[in-house]
Protein backbone atom coordinates (compact mmCIF):
# COMPACT_ATOMS: atom_id res chain seq x y z
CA UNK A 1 21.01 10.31 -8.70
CA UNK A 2 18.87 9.66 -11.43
CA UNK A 3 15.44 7.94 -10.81
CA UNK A 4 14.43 4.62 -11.64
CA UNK A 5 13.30 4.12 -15.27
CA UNK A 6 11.93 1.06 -14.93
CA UNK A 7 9.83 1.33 -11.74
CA UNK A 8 5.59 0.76 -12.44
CA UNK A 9 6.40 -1.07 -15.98
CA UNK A 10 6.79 -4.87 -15.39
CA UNK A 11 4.09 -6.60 -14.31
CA UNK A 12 4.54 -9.37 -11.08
CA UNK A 13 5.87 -12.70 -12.18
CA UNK A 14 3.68 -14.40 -9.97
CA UNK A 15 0.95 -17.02 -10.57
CA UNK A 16 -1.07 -14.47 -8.78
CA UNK A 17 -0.54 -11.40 -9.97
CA UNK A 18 -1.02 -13.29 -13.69
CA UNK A 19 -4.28 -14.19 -13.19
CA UNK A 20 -5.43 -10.57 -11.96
CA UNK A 21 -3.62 -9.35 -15.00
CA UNK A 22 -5.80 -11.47 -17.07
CA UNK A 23 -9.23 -11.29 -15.60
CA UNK A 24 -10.35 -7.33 -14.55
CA UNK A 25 -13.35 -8.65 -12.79
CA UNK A 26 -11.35 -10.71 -10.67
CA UNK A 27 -9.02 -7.99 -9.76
CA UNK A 28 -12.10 -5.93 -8.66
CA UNK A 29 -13.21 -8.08 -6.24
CA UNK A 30 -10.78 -8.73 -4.75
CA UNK A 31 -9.86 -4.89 -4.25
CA UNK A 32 -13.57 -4.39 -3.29
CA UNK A 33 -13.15 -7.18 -0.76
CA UNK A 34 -9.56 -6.11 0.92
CA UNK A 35 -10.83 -2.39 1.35
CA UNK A 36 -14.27 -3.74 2.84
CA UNK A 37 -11.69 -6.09 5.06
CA UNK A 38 -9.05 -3.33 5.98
CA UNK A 39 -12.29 -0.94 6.89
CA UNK A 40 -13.66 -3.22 9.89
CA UNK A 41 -13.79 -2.21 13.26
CA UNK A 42 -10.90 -4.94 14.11
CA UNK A 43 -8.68 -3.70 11.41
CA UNK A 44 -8.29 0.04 12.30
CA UNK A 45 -8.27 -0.90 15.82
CA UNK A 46 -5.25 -3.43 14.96
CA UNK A 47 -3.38 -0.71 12.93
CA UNK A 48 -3.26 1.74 14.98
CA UNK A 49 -2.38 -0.25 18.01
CA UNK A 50 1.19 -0.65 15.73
CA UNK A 51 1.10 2.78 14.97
CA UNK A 52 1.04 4.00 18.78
CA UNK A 53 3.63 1.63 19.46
CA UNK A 54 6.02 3.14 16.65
CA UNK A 55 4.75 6.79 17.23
CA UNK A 56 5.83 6.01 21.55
CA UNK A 57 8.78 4.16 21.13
CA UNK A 58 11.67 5.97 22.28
CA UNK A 59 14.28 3.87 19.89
CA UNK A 60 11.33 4.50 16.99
CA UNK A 61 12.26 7.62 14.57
CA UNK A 62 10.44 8.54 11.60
CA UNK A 63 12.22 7.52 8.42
CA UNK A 64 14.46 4.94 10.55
CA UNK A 65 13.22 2.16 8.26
CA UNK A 66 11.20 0.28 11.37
CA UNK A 67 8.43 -1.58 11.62
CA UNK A 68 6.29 -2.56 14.92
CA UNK A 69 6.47 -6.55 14.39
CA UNK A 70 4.94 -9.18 16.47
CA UNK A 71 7.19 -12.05 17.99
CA UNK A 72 6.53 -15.38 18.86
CA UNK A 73 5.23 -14.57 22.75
CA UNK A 74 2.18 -11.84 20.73
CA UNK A 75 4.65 -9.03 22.27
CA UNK A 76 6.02 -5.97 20.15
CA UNK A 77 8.97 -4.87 18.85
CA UNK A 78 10.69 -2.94 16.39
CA UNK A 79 12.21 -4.78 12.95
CA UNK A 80 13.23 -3.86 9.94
CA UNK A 81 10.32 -3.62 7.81
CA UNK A 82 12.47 -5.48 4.39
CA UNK A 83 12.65 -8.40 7.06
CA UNK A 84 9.50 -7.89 8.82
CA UNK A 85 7.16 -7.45 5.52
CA UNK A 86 9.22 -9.90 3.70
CA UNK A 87 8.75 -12.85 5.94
CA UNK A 88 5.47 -14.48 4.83
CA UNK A 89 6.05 -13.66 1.18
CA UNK A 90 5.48 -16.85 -0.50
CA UNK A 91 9.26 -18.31 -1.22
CA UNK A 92 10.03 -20.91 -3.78
């Protein structure tokens, strides 16, 4: 099967994704600011609390297409990650 031609050339649609387009400084700001955010003590402590859980799960497999997700109750479980990643996507 022949690889995808078009993936990495279109641009997001988005109002968002627009704007960083536009304005470089912007964009590097914000990148500065999510890898300062993603570095803390909290967030590496959060991410690889969901990593254990995948890596011990007896129904987890690498390559299954899983993702540790959170319900409701703060508990764990295992979800698809197009459903689990997809949720709070802004939707029109």
């Amino acid at each position: 099967m022949a690889r995808n031609s078009l993936a990495g050339k279109r641009t997001g649609k988005s109002k968002t994704a627009k704007y960083y387009a536009a304005n470089p400084k912007a964009r590097s700001k914000k990148k500065k600011y999510d890898t300062d955010y993603h570095k803390t003590k909290k967030r590496k402590k959060y991410r690889a609390s969901l990593n254990k859980f995948n890596k011990n799960n007896p129904n987890s497999k690498k390559g299954d297409g899983k993702d540790a997700s959170h319900t409701q109750t703060g508990s764990l479980t295992l979800e698809l990650q197009r459903r689990n990643r997809a949720r709070n996507r802004g939707k029109k």
